[in-house]
PDB file of N, CA and C in Angstrom:
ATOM      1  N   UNK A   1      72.680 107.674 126.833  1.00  0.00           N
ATOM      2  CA  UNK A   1      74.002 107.811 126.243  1.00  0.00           C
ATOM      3  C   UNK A   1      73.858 108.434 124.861  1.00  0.00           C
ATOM      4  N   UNK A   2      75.011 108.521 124.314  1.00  0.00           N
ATOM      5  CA  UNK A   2      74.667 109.663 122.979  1.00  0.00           C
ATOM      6  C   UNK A   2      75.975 108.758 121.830  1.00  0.00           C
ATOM      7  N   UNK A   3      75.372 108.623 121.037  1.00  0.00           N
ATOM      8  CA  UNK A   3      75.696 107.531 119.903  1.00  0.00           C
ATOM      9  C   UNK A   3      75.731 108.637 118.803  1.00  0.00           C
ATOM     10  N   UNK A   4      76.926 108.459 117.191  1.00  0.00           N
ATOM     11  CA  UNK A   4      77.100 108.616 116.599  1.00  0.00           C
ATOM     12  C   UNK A   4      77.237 107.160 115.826  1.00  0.00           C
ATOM     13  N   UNK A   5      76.374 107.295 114.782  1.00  0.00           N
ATOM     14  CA  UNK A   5      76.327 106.651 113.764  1.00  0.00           C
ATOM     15  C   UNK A   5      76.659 106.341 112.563  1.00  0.00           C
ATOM     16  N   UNK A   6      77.803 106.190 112.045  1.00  0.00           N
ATOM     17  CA  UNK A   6      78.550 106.092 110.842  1.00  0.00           C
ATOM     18  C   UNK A   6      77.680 105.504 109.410  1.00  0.00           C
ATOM     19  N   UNK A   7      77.732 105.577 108.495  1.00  0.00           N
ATOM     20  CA  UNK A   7      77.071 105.593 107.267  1.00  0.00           C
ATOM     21  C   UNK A   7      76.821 104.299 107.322  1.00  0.00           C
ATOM     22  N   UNK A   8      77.891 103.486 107.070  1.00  0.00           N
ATOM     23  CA  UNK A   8      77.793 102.259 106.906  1.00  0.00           C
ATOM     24  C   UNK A   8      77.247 101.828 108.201  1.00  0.00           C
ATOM     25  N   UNK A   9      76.675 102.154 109.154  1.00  0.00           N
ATOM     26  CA  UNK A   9      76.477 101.621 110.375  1.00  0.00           C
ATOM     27  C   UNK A   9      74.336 100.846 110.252  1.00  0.00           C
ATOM     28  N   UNK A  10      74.548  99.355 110.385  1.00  0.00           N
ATOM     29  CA  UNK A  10      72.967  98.871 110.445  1.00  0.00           C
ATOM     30  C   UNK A  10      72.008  99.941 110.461  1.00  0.00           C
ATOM     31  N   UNK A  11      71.096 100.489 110.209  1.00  0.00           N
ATOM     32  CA  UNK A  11      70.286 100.832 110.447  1.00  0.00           C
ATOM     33  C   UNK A  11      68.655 100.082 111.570  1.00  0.00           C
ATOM     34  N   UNK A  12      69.244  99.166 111.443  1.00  0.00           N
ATOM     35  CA  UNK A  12      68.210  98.332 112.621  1.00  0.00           C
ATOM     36  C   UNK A  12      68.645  98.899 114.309  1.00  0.00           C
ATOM     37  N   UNK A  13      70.253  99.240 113.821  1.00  0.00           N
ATOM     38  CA  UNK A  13      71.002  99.106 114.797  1.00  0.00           C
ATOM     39  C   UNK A  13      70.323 100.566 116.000  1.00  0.00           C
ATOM     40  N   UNK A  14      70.311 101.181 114.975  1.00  0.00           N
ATOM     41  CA  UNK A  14      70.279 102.668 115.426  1.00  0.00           C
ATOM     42  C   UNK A  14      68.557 102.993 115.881  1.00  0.00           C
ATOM     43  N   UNK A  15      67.793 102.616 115.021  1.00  0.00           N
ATOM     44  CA  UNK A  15      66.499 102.185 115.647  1.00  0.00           C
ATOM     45  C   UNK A  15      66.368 101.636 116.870  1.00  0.00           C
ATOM     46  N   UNK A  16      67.028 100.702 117.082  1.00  0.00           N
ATOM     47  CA  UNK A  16      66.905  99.986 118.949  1.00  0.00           C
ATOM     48  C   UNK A  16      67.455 100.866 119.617  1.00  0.00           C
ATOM     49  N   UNK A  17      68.611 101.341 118.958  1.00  0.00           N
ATOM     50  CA  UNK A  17      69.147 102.274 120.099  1.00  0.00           C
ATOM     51  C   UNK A  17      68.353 103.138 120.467  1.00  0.00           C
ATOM     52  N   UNK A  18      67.535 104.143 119.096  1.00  0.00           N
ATOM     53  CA  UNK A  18      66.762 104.922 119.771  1.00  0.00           C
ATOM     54  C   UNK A  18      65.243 104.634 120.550  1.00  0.00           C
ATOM     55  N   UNK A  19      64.813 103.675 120.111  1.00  0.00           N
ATOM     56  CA  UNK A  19      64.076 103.265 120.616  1.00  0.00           C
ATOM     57  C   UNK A  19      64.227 102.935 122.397  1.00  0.00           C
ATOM     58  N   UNK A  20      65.533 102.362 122.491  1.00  0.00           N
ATOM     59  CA  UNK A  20      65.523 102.531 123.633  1.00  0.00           C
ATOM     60  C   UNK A  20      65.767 103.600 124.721  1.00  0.00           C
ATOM     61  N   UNK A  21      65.870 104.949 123.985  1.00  0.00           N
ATOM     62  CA  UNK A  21      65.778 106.057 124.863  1.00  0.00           C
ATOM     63  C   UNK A  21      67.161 107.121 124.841  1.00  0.00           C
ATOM     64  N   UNK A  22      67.825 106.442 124.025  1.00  0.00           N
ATOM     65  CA  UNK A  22      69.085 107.306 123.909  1.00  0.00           C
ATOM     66  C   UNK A  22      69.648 108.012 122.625  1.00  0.00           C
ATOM     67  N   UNK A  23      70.130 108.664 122.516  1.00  0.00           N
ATOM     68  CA  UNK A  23      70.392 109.888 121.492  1.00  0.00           C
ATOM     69  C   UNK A  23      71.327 109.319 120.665  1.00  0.00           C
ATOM     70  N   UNK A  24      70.727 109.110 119.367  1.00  0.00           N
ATOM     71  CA  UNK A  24      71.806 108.358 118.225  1.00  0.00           C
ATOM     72  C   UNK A  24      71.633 109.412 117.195  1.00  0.00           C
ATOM     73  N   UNK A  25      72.903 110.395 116.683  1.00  0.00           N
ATOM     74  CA  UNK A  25      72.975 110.569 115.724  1.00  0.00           C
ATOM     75  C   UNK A  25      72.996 110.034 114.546  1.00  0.00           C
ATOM     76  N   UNK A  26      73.019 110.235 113.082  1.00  0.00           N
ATOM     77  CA  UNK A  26      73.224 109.364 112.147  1.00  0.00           C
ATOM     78  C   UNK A  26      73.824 110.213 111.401  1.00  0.00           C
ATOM     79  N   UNK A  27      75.320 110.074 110.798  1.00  0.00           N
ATOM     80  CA  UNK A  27      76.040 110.865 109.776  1.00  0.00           C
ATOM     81  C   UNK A  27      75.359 110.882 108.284  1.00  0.00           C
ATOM     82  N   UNK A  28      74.517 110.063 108.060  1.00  0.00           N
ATOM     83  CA  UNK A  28      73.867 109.708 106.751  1.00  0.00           C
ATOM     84  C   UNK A  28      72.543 110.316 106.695  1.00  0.00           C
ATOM     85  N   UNK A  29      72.083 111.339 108.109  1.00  0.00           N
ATOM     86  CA  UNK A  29      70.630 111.933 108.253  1.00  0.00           C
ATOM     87  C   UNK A  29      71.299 113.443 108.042  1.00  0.00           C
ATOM     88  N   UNK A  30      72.391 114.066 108.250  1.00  0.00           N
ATOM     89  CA  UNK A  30      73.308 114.912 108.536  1.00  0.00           C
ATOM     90  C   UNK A  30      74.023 116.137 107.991  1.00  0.00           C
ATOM     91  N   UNK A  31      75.362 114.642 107.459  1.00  0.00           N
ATOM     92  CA  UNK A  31      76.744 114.604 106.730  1.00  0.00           C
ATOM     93  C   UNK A  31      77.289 113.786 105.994  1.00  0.00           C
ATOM     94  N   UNK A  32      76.249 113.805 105.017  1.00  0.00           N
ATOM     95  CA  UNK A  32      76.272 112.436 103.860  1.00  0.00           C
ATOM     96  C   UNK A  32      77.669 112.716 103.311  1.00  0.00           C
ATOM     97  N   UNK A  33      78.206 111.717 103.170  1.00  0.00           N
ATOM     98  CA  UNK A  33      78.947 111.238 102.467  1.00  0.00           C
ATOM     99  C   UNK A  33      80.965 112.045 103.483  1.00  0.00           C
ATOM    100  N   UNK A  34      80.665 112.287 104.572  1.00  0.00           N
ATOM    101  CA  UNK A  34      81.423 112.552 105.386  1.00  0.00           C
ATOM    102  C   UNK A  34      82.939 111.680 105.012  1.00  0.00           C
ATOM    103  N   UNK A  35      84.029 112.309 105.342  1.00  0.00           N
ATOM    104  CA  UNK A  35      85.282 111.008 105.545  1.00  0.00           C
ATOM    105  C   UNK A  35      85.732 110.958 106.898  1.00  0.00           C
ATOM    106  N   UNK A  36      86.072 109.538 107.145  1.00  0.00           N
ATOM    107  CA  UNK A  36      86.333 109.651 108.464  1.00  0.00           C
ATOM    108  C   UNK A  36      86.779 110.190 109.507  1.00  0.00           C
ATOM    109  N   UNK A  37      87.549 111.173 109.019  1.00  0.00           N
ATOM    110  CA  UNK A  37      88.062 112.197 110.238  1.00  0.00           C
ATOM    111  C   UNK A  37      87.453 113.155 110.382  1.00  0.00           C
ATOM    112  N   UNK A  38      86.141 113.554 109.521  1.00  0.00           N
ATOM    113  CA  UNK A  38      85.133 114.416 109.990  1.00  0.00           C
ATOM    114  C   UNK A  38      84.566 113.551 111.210  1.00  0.00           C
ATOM    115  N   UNK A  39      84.451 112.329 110.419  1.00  0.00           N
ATOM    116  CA  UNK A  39      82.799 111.196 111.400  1.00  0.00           C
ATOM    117  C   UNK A  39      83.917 111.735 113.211  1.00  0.00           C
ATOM    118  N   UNK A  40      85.249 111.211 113.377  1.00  0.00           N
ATOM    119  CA  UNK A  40      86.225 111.310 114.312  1.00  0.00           C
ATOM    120  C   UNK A  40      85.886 112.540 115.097  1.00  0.00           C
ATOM    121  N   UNK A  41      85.737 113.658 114.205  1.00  0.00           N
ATOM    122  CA  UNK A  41      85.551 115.039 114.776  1.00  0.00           C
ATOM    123  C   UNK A  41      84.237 115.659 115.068  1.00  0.00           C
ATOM    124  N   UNK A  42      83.247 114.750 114.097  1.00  0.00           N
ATOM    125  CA  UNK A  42      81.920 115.126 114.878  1.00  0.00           C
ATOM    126  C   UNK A  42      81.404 114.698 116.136  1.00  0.00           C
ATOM    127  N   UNK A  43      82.017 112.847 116.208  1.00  0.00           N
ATOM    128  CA  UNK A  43      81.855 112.184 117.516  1.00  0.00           C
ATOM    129  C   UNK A  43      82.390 112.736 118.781  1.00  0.00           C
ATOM    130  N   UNK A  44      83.669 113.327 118.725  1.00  0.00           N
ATOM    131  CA  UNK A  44      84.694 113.850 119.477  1.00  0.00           C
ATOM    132  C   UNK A  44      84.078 115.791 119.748  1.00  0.00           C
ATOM    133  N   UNK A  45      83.915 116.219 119.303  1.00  0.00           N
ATOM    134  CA  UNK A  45      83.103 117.934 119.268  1.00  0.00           C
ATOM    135  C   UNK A  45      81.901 117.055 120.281  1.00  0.00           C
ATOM    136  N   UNK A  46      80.971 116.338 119.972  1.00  0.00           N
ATOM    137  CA  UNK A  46      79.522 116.253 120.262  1.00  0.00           C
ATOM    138  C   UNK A  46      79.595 115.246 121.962  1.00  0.00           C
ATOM    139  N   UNK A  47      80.746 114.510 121.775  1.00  0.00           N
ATOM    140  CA  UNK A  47      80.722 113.426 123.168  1.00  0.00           C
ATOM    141  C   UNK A  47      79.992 112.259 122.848  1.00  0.00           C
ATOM    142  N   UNK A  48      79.926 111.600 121.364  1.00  0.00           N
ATOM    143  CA  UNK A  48      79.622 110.681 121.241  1.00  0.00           C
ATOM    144  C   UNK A  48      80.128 109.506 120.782  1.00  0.00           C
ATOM    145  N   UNK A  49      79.949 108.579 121.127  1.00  0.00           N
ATOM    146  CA  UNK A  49      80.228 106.766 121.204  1.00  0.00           C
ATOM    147  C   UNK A  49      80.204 106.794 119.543  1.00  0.00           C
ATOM    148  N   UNK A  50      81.004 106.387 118.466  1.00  0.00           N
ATOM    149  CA  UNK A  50      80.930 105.852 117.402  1.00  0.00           C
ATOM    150  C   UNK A  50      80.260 104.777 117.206  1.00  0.00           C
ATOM    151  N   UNK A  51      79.092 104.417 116.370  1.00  0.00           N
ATOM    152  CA  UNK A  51      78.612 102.926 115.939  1.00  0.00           C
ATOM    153  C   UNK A  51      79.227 102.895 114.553  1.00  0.00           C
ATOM    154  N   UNK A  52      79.978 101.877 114.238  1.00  0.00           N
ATOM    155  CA  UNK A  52      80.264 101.807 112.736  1.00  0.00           C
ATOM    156  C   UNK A  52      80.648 100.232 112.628  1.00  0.00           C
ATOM    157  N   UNK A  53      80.769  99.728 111.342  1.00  0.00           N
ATOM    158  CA  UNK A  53      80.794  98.743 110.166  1.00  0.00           C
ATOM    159  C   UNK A  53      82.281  98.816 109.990  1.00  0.00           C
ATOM    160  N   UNK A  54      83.250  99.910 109.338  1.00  0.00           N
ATOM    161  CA  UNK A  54      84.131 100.398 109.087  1.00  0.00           C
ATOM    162  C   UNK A  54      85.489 100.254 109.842  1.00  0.00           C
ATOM    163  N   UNK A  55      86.340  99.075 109.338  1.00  0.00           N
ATOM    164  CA  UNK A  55      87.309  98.838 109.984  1.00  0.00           C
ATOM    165  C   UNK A  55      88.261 100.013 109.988  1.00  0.00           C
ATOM    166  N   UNK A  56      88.248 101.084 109.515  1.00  0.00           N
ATOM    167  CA  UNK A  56      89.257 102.014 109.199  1.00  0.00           C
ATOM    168  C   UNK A  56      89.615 102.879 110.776  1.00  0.00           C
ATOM    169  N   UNK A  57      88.363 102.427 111.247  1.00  0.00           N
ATOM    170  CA  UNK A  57      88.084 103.232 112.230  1.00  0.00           C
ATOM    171  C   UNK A  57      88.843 103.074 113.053  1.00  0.00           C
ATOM    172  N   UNK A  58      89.481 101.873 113.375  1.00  0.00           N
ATOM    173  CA  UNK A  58      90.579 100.979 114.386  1.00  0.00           C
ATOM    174  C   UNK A  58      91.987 101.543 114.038  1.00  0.00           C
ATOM    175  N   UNK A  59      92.650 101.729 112.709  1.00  0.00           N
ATOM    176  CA  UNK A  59      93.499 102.279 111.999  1.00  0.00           C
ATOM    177  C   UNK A  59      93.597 103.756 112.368  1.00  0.00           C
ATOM    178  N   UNK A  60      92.585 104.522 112.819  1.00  0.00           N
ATOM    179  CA  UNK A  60      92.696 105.663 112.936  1.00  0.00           C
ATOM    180  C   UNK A  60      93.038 105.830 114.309  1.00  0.00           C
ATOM    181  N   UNK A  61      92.710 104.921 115.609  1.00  0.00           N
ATOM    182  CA  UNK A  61      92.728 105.023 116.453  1.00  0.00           C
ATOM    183  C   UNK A  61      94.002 104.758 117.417  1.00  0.00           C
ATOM    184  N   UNK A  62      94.158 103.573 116.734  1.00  0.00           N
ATOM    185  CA  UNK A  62      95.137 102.573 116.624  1.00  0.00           C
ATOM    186  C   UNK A  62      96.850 103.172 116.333  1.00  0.00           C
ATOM    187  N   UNK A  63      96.338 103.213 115.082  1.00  0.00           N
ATOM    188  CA  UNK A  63      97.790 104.005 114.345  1.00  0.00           C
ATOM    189  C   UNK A  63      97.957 104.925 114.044  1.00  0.00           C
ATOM    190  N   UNK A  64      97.033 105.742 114.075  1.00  0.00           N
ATOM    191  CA  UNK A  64      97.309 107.135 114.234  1.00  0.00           C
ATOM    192  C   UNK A  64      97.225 107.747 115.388  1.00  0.00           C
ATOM    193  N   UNK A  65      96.258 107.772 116.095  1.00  0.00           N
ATOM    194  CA  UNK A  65      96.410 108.342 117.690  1.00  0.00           C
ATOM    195  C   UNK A  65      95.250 108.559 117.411  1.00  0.00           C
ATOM    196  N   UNK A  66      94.113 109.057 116.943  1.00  0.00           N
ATOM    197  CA  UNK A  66      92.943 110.045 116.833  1.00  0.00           C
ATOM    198  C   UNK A  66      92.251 109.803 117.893  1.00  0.00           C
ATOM    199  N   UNK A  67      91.815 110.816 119.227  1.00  0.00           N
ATOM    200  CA  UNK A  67      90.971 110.234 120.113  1.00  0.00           C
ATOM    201  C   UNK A  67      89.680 110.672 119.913  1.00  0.00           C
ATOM    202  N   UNK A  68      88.906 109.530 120.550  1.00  0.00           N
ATOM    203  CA  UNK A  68      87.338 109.418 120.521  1.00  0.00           C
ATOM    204  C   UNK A  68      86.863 109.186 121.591  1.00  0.00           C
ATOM    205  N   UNK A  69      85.604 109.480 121.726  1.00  0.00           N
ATOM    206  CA  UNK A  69      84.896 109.364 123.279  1.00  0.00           C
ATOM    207  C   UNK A  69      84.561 107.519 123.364  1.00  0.00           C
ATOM    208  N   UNK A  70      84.765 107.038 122.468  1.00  0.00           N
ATOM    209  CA  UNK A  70      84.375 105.486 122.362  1.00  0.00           C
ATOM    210  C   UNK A  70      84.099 105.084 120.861  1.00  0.00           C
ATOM    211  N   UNK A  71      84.081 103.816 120.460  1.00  0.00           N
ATOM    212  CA  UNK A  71      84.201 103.388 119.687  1.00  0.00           C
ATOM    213  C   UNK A  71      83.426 102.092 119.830  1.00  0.00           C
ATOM    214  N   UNK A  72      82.418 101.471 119.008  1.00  0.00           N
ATOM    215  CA  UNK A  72      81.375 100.175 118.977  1.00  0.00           C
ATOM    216  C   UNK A  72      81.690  99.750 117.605  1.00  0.00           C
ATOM    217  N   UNK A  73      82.321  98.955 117.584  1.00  0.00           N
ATOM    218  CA  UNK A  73      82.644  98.344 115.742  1.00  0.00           C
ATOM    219  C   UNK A  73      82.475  97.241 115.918  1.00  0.00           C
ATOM    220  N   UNK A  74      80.889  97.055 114.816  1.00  0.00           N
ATOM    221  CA  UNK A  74      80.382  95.898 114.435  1.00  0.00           C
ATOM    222  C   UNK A  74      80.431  94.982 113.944  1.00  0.00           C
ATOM    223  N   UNK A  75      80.888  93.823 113.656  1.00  0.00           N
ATOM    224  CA  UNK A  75      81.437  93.098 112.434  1.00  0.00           C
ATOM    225  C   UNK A  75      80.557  91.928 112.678  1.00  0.00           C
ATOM    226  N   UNK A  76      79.784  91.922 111.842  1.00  0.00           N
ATOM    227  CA  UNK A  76      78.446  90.735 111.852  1.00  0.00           C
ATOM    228  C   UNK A  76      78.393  90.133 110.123  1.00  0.00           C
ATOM    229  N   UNK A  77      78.659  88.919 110.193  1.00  0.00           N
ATOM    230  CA  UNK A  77      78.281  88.137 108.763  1.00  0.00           C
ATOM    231  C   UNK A  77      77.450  88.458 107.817  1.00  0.00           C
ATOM    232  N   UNK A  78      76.694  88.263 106.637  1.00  0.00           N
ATOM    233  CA  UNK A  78      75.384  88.406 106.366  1.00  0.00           C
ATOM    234  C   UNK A  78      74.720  87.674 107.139  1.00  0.00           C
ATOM    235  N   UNK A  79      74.889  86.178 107.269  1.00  0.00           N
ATOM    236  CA  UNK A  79      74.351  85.142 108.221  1.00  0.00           C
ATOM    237  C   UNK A  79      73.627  85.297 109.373  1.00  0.00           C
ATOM    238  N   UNK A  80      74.251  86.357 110.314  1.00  0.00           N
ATOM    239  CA  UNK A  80      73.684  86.840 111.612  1.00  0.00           C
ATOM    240  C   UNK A  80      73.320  88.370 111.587  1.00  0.00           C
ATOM    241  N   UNK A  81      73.430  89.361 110.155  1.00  0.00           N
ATOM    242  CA  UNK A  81      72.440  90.754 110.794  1.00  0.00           C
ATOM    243  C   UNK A  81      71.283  90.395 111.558  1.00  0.00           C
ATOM    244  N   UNK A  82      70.591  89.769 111.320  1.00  0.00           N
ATOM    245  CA  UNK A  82      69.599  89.966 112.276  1.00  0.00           C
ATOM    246  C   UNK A  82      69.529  90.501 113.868  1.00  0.00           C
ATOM    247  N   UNK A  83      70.620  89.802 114.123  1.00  0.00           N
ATOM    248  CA  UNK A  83      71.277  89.894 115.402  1.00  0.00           C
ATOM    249  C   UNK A  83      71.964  90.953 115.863  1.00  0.00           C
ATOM    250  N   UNK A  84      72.205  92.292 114.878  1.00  0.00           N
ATOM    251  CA  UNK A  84      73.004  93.019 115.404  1.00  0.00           C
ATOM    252  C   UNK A  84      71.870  94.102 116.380  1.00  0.00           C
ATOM    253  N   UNK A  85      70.811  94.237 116.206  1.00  0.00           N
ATOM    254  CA  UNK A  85      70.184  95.408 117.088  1.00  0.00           C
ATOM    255  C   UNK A  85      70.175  94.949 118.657  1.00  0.00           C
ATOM    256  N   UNK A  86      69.768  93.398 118.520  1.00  0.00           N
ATOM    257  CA  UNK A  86      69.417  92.982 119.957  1.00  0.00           C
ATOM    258  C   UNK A  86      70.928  92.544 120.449  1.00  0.00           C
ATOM    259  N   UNK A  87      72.327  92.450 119.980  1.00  0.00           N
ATOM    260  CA  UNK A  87      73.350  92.262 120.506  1.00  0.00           C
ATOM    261  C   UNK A  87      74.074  93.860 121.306  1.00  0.00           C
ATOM    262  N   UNK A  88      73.484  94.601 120.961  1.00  0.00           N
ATOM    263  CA  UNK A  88      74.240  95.997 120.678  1.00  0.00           C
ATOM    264  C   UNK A  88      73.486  96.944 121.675  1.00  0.00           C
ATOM    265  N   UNK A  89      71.682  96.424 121.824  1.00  0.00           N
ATOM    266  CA  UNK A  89      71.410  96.814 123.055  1.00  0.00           C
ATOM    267  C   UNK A  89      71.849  95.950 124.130  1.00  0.00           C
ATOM    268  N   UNK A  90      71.972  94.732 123.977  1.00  0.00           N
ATOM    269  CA  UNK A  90      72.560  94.167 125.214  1.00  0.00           C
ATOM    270  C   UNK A  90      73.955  94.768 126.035  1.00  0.00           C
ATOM    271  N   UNK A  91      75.299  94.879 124.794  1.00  0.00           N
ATOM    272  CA  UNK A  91      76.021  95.376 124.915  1.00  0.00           C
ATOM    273  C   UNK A  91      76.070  96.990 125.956  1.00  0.00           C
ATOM    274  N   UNK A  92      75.023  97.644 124.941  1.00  0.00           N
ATOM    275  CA  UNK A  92      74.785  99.285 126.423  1.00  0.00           C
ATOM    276  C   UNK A  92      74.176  98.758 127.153  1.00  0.00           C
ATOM    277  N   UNK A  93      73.166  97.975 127.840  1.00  0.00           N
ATOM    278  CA  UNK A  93      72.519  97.796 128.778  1.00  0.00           C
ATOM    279  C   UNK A  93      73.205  96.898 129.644  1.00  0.00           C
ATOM    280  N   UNK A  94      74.275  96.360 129.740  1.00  0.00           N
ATOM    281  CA  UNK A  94      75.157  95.444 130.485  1.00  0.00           C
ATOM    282  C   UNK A  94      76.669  96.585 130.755  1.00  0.00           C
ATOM    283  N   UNK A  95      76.954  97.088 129.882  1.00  0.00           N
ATOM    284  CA  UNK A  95      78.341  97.954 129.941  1.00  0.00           C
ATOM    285  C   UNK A  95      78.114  99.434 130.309  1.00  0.00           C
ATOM    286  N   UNK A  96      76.945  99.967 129.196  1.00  0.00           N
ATOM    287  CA  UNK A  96      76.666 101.642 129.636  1.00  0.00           C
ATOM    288  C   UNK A  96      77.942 102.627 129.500  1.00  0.00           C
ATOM    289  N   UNK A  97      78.236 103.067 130.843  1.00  0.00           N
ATOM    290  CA  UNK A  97      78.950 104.304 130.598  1.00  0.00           C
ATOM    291  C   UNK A  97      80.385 103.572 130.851  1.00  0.00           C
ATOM    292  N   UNK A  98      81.022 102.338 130.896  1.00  0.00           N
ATOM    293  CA  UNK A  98      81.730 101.532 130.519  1.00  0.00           C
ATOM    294  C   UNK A  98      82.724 101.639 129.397  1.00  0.00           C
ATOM    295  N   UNK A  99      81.374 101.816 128.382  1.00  0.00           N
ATOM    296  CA  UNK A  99      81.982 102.053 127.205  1.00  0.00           C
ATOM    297  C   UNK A  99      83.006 103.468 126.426  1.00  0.00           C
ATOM    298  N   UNK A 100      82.612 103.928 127.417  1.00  0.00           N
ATOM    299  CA  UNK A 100      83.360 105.527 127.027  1.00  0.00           C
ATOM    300  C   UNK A 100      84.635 105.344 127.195  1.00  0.00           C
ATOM    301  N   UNK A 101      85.435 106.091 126.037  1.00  0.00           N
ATOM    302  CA  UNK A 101      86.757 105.914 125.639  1.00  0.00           C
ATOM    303  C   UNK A 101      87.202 104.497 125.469  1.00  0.00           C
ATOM    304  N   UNK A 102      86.043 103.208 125.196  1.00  0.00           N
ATOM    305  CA  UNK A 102      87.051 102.088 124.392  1.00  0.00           C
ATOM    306  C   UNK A 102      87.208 102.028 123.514  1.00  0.00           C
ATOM    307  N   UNK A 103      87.523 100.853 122.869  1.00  0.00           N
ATOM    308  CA  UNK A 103      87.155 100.365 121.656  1.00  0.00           C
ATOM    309  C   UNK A 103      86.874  98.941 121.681  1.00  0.00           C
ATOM    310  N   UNK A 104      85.386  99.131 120.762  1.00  0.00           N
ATOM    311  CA  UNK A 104      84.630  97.512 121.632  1.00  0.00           C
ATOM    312  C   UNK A 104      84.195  97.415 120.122  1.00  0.00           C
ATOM    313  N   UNK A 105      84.465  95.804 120.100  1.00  0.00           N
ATOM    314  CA  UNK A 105      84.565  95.191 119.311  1.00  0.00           C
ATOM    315  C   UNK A 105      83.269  94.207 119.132  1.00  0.00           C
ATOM    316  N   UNK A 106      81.841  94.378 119.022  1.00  0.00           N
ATOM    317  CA  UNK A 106      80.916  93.347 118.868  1.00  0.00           C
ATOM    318  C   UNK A 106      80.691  92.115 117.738  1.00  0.00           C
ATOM    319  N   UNK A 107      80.556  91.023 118.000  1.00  0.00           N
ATOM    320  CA  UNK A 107      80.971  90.025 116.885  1.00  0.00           C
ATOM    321  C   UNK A 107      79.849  88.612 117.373  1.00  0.00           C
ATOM    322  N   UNK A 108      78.898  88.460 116.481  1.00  0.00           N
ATOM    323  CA  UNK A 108      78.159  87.150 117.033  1.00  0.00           C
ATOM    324  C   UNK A 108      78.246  86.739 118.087  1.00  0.00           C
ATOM    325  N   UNK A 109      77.808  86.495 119.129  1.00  0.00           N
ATOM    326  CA  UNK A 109      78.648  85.966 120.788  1.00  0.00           C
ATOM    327  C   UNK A 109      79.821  86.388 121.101  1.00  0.00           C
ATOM    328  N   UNK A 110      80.011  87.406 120.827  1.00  0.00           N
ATOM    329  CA  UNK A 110      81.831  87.808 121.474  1.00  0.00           C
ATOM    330  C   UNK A 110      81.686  89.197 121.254  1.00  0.00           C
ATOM    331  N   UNK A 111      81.824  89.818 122.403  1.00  0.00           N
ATOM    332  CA  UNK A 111      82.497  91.374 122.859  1.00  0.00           C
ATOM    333  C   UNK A 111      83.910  91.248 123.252  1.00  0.00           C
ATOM    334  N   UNK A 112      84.671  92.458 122.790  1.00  0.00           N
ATOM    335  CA  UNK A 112      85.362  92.544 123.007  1.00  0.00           C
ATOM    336  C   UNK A 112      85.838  94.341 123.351  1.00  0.00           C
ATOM    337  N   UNK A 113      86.374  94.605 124.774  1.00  0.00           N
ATOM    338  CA  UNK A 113      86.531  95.980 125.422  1.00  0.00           C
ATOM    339  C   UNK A 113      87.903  96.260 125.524  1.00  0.00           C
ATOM    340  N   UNK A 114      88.597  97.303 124.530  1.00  0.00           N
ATOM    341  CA  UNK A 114      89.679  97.651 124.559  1.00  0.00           C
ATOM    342  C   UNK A 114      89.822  98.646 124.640  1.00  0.00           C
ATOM    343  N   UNK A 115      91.176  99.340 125.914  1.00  0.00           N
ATOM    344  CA  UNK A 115      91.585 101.040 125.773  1.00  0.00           C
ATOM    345  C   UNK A 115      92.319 101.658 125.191  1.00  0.00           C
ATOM    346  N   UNK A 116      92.236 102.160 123.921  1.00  0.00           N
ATOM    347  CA  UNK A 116      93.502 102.092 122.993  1.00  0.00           C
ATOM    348  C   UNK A 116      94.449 102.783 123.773  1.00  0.00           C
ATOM    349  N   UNK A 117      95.364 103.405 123.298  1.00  0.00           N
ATOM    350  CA  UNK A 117      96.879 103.928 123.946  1.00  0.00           C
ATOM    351  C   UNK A 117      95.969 105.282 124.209  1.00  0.00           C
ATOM    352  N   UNK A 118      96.655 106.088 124.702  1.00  0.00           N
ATOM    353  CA  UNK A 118      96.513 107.680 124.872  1.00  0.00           C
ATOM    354  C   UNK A 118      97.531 108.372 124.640  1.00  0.00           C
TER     355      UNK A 118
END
């Protein structure tokens, strides 16, 4: 699968991913300091899954319309980073091509898979 990686996005995160064999961009290896409707338009041009930190991202999707090939928004405590690489491969390795065009919501023990409007 082919992952776009938002600035603020773990960096542990993106390591497992690639590690596990799939193509993760990183906007911060790239298109430093990008604003979000570039990150929107690079994911969307390229066919890739957003990983991000960045609640704005929901707002854009949400309430503005902006479409994306998918969306993975992380929201992990300080308490539990540890947890975000091995939650996030679980997440693709249980869902996969699932995930295209949601918006999934990963959170300590809780996924959550939503299709925004179209």
């Amino acid at each position: 699968m082919r992952f776009l990686a938002d600035e603020c996005c773990d960096f542990s995160a993106v390591k497992a991913i690639r590690t596990a064999g799939h193509d993760v961009l990183c906007v911060a290896e790239r298109n430093q300091r990008a604003d979000d409707s570039e990150v929107i338009k690079i994911a969307a041009r390229e066919k890739r899954i957003l990983l991000t930190e960045d609640k704005d991202f929901g707002q854009l999707v949400y309430a503005y319309g902006q479409t994306i090939p998918g969306v993975i928004f992380l929201r992990f405590p300080s308490c539990a980073r540890k947890s975000i690489a091995e939650d996030i491969l679980k997440l693709i390795n249980q869902q996969g091509e699932n995930l295209i065009g949601c918006f999934t919501t990963v959170q300590p023990g809780h996924i959550r898979i939503a299709h925004p409007p179209q």
